[in-house]
Protein backbone atom coordinates (compact mmCIF):
# COMPACT_ATOMS: atom_id res chain seq x y z
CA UNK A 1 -11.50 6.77 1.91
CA UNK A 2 -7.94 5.51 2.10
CA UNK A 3 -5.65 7.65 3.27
CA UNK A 4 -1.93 7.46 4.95
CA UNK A 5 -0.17 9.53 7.30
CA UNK A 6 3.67 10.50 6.75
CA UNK A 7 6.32 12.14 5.22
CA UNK A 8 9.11 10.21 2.22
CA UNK A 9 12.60 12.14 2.66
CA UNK A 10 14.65 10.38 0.12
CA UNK A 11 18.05 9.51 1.75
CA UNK A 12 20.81 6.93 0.82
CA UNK A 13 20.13 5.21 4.20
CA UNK A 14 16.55 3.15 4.69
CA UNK A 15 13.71 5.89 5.64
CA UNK A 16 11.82 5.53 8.29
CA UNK A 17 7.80 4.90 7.34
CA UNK A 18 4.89 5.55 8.73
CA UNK A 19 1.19 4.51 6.86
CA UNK A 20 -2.06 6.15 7.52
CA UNK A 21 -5.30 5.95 5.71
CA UNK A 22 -7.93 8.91 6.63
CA UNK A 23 -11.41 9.41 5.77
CA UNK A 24 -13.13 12.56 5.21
CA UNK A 25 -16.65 13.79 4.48
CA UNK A 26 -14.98 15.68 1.90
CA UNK A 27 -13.12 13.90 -0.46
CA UNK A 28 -10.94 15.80 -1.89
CA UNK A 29 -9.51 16.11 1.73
CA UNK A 30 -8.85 12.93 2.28
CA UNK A 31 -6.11 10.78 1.09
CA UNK A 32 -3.83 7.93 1.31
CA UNK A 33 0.21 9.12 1.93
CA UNK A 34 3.47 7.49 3.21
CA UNK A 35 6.46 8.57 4.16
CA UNK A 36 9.66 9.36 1.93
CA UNK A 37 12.43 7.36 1.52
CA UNK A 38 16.10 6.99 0.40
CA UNK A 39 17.33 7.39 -2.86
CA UNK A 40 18.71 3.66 -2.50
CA UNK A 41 15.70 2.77 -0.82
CA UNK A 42 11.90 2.06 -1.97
CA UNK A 43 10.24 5.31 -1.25
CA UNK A 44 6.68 5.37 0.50
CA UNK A 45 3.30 5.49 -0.61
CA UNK A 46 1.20 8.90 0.06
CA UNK A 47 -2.39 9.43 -0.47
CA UNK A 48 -4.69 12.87 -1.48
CA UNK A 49 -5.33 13.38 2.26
CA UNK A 50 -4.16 10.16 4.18
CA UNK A 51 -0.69 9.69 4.62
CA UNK A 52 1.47 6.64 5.27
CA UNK A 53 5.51 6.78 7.10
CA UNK A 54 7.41 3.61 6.58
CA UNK A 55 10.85 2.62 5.59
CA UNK A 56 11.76 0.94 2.21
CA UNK A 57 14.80 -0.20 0.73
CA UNK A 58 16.20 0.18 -3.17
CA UNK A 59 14.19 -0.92 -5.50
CA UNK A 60 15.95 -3.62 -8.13
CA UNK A 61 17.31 -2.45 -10.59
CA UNK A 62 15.65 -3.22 -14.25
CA UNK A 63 18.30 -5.73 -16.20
CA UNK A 64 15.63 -8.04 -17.92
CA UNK A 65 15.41 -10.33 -15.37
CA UNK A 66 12.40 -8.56 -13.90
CA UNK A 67 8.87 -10.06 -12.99
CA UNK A 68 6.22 -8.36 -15.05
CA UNK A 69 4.47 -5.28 -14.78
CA UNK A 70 1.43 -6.01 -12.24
CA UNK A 71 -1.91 -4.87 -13.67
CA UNK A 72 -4.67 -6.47 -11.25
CA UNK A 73 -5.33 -7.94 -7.97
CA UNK A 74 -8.06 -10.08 -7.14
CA UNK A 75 -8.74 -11.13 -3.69
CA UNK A 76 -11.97 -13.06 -3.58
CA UNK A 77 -11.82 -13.98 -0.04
CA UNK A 78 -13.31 -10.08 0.26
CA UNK A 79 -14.85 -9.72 -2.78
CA UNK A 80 -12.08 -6.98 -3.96
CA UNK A 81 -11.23 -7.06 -7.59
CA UNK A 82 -9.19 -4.28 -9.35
CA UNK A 83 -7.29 -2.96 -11.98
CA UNK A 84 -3.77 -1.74 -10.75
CA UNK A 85 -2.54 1.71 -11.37
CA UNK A 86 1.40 2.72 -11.02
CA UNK A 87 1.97 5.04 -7.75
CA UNK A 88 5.04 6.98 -7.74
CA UNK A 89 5.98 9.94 -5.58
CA UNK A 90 4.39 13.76 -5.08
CA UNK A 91 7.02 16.78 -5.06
CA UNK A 92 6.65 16.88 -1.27
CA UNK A 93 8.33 12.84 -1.78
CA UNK A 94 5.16 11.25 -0.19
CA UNK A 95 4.01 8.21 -2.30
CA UNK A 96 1.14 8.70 -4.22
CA UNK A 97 -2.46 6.85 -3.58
CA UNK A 98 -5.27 6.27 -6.15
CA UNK A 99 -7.41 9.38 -6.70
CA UNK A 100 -10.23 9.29 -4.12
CA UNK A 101 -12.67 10.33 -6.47
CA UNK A 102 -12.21 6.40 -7.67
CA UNK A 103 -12.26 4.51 -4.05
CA UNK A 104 -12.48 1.27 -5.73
CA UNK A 105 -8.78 1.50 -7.89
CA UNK A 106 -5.80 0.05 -6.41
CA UNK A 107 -2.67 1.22 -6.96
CA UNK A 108 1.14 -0.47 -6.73
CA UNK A 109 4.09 1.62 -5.57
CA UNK A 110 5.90 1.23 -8.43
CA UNK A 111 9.06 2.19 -6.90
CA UNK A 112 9.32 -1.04 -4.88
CA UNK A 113 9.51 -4.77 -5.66
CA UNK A 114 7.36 -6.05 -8.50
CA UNK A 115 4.65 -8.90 -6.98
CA UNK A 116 6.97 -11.72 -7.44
CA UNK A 117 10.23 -10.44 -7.11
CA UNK A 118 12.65 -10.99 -4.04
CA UNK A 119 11.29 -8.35 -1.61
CA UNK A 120 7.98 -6.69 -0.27
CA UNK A 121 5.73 -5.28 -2.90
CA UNK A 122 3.22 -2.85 -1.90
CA UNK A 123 -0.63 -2.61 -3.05
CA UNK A 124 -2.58 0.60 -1.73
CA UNK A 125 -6.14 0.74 -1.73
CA UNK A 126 -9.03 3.45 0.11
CA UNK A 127 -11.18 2.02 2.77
CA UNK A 128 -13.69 4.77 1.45
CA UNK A 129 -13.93 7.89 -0.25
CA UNK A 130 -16.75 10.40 -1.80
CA UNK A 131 -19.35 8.55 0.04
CA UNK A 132 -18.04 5.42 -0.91
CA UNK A 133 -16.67 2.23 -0.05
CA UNK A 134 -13.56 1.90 -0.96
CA UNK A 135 -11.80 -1.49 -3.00
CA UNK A 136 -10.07 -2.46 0.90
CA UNK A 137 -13.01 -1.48 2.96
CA UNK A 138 -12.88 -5.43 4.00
CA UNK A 139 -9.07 -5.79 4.49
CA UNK A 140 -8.96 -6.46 8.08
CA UNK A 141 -11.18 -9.57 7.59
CA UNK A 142 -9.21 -11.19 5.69
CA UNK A 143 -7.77 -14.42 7.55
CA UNK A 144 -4.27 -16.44 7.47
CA UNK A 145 -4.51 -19.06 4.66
CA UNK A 146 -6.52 -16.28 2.33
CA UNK A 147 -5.87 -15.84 -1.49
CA UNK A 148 -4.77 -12.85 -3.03
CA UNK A 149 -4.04 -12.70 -6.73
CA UNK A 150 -2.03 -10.53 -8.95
CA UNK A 151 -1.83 -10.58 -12.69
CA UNK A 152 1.03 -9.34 -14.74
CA UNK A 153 0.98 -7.75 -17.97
CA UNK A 154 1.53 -10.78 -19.75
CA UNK A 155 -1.22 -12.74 -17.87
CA UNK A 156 0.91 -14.65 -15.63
CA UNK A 157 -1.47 -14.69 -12.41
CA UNK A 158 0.42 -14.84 -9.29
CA UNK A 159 -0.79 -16.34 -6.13
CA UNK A 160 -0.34 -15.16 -2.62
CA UNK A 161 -1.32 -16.35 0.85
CA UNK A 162 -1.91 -14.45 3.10
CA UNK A 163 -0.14 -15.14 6.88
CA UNK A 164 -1.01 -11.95 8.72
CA UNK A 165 -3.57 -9.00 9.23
CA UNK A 166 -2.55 -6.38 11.56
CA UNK A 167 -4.17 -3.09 12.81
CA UNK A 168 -1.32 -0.42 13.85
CA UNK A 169 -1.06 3.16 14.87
CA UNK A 170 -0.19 4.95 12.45
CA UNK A 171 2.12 6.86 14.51
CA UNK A 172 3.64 2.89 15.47
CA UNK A 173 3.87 1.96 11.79
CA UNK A 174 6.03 -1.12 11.38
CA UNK A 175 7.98 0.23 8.71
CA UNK A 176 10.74 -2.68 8.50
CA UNK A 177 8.06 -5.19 8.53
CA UNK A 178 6.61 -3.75 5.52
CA UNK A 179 9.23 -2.10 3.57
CA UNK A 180 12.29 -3.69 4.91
CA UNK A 181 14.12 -6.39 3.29
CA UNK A 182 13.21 -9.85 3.35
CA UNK A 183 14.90 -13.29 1.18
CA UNK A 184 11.09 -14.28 0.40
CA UNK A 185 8.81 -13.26 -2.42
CA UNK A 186 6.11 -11.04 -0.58
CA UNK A 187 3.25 -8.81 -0.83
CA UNK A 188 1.75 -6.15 1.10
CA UNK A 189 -1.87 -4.64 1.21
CA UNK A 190 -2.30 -1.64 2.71
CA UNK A 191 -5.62 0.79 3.78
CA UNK A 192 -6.91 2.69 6.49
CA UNK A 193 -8.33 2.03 9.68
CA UNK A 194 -9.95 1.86 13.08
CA UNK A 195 -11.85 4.93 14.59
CA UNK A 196 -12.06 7.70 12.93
CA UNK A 197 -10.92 11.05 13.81
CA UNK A 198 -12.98 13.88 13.14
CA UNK A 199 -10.91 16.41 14.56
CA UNK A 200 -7.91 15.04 12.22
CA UNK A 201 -10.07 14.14 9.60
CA UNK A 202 -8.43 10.32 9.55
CA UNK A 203 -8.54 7.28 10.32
CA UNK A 204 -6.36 6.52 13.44
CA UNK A 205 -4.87 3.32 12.28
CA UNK A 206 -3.64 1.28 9.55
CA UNK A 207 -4.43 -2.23 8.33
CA UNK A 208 -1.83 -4.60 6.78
CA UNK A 209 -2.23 -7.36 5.30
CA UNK A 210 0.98 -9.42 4.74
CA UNK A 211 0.91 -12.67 2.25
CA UNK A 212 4.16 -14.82 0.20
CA UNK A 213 3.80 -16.31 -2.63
CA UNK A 214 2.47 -19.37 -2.74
């Protein structure tokens, strides 16, 4: 399953972030969290038993201009096709992660950058969960030069390609390179892995998959 290590504190200064994914051999202990983060700044994503710590800055605000609501990614290179669901924040301020009773949903932090706005958007996804492999269980082979697809709610399809793949600690998240600012339209993927921990009950590492629009 997907799950992220870390703790969102909102503050009016840029959070820091850490992302872990953890899996579990029972599910409802696993799950995908993030970190919290400020009240001018994109908060985290946080998962049912994985957590995730990065830093994120304020989201846009809504004056019209906006791109449209994501509803789908498709990245074929993988074979990972999904509807999106809106992730927001838990009382403890940890972003949210799809349930991991459905390992194959994605979710998008809705708190950030829409896919094709000015900024880093942010897709979560399990690597596994309930027995199951999860919707990113084949992130880190994706390759520089790979597709990834979102769709809005109007049907506008978006394309993205892809540039890097990394696998972090998650106690070395990059949390600027993923929720930090940027002047380019971008989009992040995020799941768990490496090894994984049975002690803990997670995955030790992250994967990240960073693409701009094409």
């Amino acid at each position: 399953m997907l799950i992220v290590a870390g703790a969102l504190v909102v503050v009016v200064a840029v959070a820091a972030f850490a992302l872990g994914l953890v899996h579990s051999a029972k599910p409802e202990n696993t799950a995908l969290t993030s970190p919290s983060v400020p009240t001018t700044s994109r908060p985290v994503a946080a998962a049912p038993t994985t957590s995730v710590a990065q830093q994120a800055p304020a989201p846009p605000a809504d004056n019209g201009s906006r791109a449209g609501l994501p509803v789908r990614v498709d990245v074929d290179a993988i074979n990972a096709h999904s509807s999106l669901v809106q992730l927001g924040l838990n009382a403890d301020k940890t972003v949210q992660v799809p349930p991991v009773s459905q390992p194959l949903q994605a979710g998008w932090y809705k708190f950030g950058v829409r896919p094709g706005e000015v900024g880093k958007a942010v897709i979560l996804g399990h690597v596994d969960g309930g027995g199951q492999l999860g919707i990113f269980n084949k992130l880190n082979q994706l390759k520089a030069g790979d597709a990834v697809k979102v769709t809005d709610q109007s049907g506008q399809v978006l394309n993205f390609m892809v540039r890097q793949v990394q696998q972090v600690p998650k106690a070395q998240f990059p949390t600027q390179a993923v929720y930090g600012p940027s002047t380019q339209r971008e989009l992040r993927l995020i799941t768990c892995g490496g090894s994984f921990d049975k002690a803990s009950g997670n995955y030790v590492d992250n994967i990240i998959v960073s693409a701009v629009l094409a």
